[in-house]
PDB file of N, CA and C in Angstrom:
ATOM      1  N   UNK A   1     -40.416   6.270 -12.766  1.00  0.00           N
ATOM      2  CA  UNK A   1     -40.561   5.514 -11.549  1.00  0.00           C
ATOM      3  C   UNK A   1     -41.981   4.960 -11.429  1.00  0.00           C
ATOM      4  N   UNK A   2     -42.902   5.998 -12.032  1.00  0.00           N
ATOM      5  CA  UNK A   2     -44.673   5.418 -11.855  1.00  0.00           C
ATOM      6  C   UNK A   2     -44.408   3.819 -12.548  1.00  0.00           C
ATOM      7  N   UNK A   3     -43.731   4.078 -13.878  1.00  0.00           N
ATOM      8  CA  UNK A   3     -43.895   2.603 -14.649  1.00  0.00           C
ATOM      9  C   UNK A   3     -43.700   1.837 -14.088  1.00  0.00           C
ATOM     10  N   UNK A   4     -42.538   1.763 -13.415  1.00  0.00           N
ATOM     11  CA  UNK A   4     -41.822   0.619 -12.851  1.00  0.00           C
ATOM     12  C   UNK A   4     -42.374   0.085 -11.759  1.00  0.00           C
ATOM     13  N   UNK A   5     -43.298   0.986 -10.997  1.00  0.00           N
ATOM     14  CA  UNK A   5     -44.132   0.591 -10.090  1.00  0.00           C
ATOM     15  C   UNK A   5     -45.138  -0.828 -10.444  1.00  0.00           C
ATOM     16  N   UNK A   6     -45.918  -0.236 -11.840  1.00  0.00           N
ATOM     17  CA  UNK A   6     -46.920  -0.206 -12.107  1.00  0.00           C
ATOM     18  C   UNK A   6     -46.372  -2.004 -12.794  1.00  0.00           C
ATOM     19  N   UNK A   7     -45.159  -1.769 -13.604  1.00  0.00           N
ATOM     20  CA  UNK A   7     -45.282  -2.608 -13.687  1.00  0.00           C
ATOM     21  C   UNK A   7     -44.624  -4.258 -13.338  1.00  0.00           C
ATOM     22  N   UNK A   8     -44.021  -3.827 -11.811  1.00  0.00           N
ATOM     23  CA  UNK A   8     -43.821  -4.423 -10.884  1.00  0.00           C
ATOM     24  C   UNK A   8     -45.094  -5.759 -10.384  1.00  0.00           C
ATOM     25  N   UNK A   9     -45.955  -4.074 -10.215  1.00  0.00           N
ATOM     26  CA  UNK A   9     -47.399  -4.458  -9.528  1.00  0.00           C
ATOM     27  C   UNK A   9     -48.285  -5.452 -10.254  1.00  0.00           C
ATOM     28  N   UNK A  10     -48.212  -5.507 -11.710  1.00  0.00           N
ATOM     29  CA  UNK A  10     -48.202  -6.419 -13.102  1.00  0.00           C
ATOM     30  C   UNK A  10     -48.053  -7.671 -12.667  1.00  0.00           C
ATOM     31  N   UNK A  11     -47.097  -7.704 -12.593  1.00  0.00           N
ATOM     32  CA  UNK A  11     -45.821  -8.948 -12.508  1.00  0.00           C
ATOM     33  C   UNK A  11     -46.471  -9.981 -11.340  1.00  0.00           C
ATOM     34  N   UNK A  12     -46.505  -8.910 -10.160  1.00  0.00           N
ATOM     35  CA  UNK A  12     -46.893  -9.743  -8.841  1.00  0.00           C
ATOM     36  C   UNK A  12     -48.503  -9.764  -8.995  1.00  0.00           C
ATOM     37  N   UNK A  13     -49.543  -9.457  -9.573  1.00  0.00           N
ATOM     38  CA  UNK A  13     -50.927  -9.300  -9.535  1.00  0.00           C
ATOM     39  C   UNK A  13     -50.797 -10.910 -10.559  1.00  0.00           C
ATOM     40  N   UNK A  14     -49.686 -11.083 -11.504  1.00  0.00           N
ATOM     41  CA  UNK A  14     -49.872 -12.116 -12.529  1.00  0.00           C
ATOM     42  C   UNK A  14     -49.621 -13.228 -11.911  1.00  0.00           C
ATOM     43  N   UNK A  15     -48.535 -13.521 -11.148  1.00  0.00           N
ATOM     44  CA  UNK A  15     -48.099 -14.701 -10.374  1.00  0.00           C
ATOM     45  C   UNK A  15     -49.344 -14.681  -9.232  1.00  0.00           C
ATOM     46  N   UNK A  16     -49.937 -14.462  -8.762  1.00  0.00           N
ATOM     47  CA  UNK A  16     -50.823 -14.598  -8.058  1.00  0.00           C
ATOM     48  C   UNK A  16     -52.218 -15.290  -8.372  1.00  0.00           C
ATOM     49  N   UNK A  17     -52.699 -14.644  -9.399  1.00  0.00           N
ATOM     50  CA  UNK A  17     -53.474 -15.009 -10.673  1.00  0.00           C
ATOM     51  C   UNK A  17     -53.199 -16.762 -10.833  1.00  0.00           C
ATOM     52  N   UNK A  18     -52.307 -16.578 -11.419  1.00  0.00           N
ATOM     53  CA  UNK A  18     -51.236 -17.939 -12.254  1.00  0.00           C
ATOM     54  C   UNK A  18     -51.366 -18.875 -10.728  1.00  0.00           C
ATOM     55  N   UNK A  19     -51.119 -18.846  -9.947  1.00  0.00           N
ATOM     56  CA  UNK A  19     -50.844 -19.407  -8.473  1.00  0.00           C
ATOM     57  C   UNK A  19     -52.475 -20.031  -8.084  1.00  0.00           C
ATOM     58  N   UNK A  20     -53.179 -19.050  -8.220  1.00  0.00           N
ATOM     59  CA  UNK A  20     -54.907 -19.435  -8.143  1.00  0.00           C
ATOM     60  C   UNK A  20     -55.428 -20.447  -8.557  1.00  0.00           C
ATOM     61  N   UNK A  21     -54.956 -19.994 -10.009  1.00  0.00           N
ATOM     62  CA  UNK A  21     -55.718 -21.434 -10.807  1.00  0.00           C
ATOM     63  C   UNK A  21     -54.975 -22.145 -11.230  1.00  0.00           C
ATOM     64  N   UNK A  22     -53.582 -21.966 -11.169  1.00  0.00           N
ATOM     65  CA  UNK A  22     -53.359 -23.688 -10.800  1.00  0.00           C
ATOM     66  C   UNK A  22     -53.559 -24.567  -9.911  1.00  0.00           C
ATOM     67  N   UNK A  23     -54.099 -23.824  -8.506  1.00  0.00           N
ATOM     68  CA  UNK A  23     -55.102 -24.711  -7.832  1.00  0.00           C
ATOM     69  C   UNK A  23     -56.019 -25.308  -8.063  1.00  0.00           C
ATOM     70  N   UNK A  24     -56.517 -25.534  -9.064  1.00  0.00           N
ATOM     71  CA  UNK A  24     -57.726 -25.810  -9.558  1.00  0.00           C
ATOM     72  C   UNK A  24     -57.324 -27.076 -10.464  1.00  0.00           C
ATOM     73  N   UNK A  25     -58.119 -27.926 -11.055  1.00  0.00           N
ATOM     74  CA  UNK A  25     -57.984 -29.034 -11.807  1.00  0.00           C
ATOM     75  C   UNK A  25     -57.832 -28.784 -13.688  1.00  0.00           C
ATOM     76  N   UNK A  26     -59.023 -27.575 -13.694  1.00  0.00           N
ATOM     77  CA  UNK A  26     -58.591 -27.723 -15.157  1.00  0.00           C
ATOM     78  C   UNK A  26     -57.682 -26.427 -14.789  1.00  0.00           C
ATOM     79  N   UNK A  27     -57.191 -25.740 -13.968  1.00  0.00           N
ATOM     80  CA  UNK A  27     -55.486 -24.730 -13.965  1.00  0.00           C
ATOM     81  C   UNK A  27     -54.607 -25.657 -14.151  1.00  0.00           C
ATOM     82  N   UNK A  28     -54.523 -26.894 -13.510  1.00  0.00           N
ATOM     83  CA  UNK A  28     -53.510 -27.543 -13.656  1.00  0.00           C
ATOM     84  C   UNK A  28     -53.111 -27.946 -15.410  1.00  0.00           C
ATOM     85  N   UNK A  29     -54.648 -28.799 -15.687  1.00  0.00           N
ATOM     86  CA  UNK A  29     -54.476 -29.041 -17.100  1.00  0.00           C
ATOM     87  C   UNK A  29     -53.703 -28.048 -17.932  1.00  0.00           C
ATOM     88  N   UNK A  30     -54.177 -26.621 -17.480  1.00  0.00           N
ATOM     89  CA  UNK A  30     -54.316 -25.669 -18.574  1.00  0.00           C
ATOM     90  C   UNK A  30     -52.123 -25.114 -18.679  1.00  0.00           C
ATOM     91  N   UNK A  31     -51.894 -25.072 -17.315  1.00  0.00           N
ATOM     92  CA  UNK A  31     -50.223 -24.732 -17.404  1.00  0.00           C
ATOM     93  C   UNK A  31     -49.140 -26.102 -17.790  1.00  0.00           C
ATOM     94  N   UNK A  32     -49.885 -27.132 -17.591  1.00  0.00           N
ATOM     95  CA  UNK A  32     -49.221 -28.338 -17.975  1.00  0.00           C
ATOM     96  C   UNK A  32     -49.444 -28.689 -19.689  1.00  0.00           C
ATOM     97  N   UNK A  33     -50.184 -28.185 -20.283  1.00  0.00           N
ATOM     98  CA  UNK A  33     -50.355 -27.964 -21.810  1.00  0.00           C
ATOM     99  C   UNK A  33     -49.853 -26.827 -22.014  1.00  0.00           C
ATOM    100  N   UNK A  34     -49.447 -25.593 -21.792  1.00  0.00           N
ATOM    101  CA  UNK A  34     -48.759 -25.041 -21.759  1.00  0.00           C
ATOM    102  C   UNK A  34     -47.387 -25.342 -21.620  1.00  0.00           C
ATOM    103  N   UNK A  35     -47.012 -25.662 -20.761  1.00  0.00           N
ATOM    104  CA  UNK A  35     -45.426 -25.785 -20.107  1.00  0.00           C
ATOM    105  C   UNK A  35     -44.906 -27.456 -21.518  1.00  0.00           C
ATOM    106  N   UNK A  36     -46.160 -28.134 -22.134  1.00  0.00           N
ATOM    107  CA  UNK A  36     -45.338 -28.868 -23.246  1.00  0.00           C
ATOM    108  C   UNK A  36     -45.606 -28.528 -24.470  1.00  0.00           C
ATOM    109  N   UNK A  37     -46.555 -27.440 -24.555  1.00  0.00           N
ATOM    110  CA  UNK A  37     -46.508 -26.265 -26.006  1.00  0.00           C
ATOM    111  C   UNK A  37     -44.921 -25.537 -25.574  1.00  0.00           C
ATOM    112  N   UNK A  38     -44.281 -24.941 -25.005  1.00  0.00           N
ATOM    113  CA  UNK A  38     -43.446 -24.157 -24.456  1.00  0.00           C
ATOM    114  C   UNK A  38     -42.355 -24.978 -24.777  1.00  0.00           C
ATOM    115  N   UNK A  39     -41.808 -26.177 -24.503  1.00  0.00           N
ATOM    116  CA  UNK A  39     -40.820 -26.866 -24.143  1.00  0.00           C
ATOM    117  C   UNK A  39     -40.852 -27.452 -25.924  1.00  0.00           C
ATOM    118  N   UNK A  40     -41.800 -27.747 -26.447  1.00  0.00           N
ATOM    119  CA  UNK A  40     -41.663 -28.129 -27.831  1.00  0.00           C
ATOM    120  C   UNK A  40     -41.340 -26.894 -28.760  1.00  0.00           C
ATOM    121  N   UNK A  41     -42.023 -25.606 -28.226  1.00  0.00           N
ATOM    122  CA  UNK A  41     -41.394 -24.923 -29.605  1.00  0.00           C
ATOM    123  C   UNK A  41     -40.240 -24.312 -29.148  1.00  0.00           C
ATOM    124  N   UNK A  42     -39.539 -23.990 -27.894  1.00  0.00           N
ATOM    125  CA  UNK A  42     -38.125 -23.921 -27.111  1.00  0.00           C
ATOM    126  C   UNK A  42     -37.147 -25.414 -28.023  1.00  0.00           C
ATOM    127  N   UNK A  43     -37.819 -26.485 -27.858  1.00  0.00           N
ATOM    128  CA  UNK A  43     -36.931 -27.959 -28.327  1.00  0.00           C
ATOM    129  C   UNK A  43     -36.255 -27.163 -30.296  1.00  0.00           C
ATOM    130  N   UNK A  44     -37.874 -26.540 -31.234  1.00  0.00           N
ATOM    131  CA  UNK A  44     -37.283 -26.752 -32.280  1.00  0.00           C
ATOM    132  C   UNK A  44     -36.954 -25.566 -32.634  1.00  0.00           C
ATOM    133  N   UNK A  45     -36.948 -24.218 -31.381  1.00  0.00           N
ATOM    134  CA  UNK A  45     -35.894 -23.184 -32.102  1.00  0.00           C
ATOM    135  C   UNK A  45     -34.545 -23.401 -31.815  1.00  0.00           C
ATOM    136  N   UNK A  46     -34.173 -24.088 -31.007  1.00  0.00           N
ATOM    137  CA  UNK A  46     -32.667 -24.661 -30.740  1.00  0.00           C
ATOM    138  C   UNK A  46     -32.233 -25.560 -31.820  1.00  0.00           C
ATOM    139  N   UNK A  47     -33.232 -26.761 -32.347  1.00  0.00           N
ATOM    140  CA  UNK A  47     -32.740 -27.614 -33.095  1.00  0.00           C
ATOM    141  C   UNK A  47     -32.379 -26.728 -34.385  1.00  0.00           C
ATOM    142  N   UNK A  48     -33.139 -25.597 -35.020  1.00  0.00           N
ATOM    143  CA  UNK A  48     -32.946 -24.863 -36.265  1.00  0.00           C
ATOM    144  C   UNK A  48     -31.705 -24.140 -36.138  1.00  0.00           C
ATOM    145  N   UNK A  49     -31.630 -23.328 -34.758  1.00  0.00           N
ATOM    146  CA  UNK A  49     -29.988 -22.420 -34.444  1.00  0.00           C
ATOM    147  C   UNK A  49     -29.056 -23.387 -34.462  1.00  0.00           C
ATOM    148  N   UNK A  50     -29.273 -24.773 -33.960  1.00  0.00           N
ATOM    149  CA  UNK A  50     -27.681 -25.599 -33.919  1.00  0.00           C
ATOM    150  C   UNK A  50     -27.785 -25.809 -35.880  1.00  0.00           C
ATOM    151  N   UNK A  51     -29.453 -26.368 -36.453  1.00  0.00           N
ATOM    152  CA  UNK A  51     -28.816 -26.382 -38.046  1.00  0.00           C
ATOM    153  C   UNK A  51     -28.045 -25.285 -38.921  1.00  0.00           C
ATOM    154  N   UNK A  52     -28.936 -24.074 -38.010  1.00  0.00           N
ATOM    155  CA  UNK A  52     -27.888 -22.794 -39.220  1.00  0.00           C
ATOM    156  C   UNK A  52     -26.597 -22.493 -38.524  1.00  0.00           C
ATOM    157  N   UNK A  53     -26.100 -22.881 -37.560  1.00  0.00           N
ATOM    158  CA  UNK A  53     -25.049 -22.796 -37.204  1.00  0.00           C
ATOM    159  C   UNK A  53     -24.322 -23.501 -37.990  1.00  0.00           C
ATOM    160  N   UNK A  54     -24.075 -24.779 -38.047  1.00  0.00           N
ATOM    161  CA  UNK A  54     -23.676 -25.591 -38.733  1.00  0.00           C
ATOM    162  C   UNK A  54     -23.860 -25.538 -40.451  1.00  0.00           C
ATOM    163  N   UNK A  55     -24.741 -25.446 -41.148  1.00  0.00           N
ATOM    164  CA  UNK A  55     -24.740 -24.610 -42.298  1.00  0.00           C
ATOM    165  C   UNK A  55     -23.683 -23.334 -42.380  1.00  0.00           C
ATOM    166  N   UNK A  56     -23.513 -22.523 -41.169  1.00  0.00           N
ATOM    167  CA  UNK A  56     -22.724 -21.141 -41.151  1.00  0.00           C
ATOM    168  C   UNK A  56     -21.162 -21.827 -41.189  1.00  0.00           C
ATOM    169  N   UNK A  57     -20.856 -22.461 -40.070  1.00  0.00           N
ATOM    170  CA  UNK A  57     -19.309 -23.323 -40.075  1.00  0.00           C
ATOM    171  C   UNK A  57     -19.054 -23.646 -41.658  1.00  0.00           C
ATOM    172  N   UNK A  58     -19.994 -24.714 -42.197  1.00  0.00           N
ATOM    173  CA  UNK A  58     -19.428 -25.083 -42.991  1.00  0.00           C
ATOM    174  C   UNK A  58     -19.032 -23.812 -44.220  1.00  0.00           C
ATOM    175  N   UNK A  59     -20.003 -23.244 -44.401  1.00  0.00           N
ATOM    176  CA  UNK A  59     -19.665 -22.222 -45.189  1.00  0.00           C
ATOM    177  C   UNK A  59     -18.506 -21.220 -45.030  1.00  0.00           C
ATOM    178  N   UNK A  60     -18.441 -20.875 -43.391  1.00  0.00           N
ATOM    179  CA  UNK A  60     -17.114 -20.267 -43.179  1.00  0.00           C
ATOM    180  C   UNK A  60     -15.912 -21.117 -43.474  1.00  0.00           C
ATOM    181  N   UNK A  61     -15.861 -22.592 -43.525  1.00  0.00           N
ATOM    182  CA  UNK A  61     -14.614 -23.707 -43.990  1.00  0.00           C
ATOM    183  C   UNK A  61     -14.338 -23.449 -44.706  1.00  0.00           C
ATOM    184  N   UNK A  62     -15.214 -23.672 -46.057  1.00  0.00           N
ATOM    185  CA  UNK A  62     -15.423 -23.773 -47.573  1.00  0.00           C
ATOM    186  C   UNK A  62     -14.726 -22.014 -48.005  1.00  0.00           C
ATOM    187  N   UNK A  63     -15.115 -21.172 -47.253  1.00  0.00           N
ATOM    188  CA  UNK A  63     -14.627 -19.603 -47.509  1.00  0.00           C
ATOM    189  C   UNK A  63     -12.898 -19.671 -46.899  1.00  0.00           C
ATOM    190  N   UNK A  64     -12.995 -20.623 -46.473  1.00  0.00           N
ATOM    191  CA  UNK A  64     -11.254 -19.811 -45.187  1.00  0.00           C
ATOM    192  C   UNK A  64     -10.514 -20.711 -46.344  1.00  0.00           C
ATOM    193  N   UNK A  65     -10.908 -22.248 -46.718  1.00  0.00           N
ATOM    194  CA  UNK A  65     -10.215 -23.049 -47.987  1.00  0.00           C
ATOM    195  C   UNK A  65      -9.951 -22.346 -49.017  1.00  0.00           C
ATOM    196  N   UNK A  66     -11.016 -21.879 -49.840  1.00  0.00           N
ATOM    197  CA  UNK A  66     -10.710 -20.961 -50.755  1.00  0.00           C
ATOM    198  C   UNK A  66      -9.750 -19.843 -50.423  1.00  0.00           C
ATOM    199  N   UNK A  67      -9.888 -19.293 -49.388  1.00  0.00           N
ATOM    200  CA  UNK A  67      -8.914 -17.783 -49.513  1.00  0.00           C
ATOM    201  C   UNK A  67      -7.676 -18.408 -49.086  1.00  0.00           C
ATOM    202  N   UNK A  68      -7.362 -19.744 -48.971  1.00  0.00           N
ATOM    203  CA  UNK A  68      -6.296 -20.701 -48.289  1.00  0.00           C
ATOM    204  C   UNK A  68      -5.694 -21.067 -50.085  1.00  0.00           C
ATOM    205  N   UNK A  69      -6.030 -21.568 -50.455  1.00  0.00           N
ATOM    206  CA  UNK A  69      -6.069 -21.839 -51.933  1.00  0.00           C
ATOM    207  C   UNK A  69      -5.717 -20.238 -53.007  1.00  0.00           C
ATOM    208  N   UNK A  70      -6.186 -19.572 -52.480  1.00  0.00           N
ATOM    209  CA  UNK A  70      -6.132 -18.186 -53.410  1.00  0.00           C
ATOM    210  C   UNK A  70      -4.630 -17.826 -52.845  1.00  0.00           C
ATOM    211  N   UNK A  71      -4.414 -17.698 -51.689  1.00  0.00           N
ATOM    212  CA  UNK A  71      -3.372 -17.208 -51.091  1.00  0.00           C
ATOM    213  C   UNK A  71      -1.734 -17.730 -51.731  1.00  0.00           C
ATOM    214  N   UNK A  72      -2.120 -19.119 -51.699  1.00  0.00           N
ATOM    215  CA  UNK A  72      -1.256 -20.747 -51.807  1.00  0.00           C
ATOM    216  C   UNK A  72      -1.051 -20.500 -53.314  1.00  0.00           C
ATOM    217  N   UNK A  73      -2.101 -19.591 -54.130  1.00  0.00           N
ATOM    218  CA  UNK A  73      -1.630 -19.677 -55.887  1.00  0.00           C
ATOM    219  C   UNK A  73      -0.848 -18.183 -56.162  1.00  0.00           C
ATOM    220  N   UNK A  74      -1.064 -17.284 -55.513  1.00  0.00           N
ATOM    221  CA  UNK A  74      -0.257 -15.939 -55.328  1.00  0.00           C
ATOM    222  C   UNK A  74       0.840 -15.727 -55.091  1.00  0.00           C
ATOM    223  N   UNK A  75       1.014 -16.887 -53.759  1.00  0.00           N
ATOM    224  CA  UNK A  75       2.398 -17.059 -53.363  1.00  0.00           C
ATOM    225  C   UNK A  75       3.172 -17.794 -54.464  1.00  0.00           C
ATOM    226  N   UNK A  76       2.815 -18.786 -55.049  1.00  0.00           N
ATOM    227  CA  UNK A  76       3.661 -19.801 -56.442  1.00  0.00           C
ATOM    228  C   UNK A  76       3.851 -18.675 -57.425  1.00  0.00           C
ATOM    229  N   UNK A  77       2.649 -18.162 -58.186  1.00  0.00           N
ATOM    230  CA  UNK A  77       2.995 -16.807 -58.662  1.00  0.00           C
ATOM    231  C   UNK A  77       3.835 -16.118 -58.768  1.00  0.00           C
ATOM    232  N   UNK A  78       4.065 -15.454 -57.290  1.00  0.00           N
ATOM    233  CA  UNK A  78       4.968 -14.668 -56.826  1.00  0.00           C
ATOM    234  C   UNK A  78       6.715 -15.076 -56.887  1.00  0.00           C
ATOM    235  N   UNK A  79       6.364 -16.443 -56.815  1.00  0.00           N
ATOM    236  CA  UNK A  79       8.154 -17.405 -56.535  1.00  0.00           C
ATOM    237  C   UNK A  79       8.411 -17.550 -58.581  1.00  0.00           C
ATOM    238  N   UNK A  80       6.963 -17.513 -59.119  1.00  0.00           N
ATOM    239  CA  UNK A  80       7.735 -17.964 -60.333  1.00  0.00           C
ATOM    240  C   UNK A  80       8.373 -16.804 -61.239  1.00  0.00           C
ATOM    241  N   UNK A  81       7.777 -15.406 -60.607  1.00  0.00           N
ATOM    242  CA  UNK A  81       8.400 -13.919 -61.572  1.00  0.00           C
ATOM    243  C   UNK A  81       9.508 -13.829 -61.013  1.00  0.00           C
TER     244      UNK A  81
END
């Protein structure tokens, strides 16, 4: 329970902080270069998860074809004994 206090008290001592100097001219500068450092490397870990996603699909296609194909020559197999 101390932690959670403590680091409650964190949390709200930080937004307060943060609240201060963005009153200020170079606070402003400083969270607005921030907030488009933030939003650019947020932009290209999404763009990389939608590429390996898509890398993953296709590979799961290419795997479900094959065991589609393996299946499809077992069964002929099977009809020709």
């Amino acid at each position: 329970m101390k932690n959670i206090f403590w680091l409650v008290t964190g949390i709200a001592a930080g937004f307060v902080v943060a609240h201060e100097i963005n009153k200020t001219h170079k606070g402003k500068q400083f969270f607005s270069d921030l907030d488009g450092k933030l939003r650019e490397f947020s932009e290209t870990v999404a763009d990389a998860y939608k590429e390996r996603e898509a890398e993953l699909r296709e590979k799961i296609d290419e795997l479900a074809k094959d065991a589609e194909d393996a299946i499809g020559g077992l069964n002929q197999g099977s009809t020709q004994n």
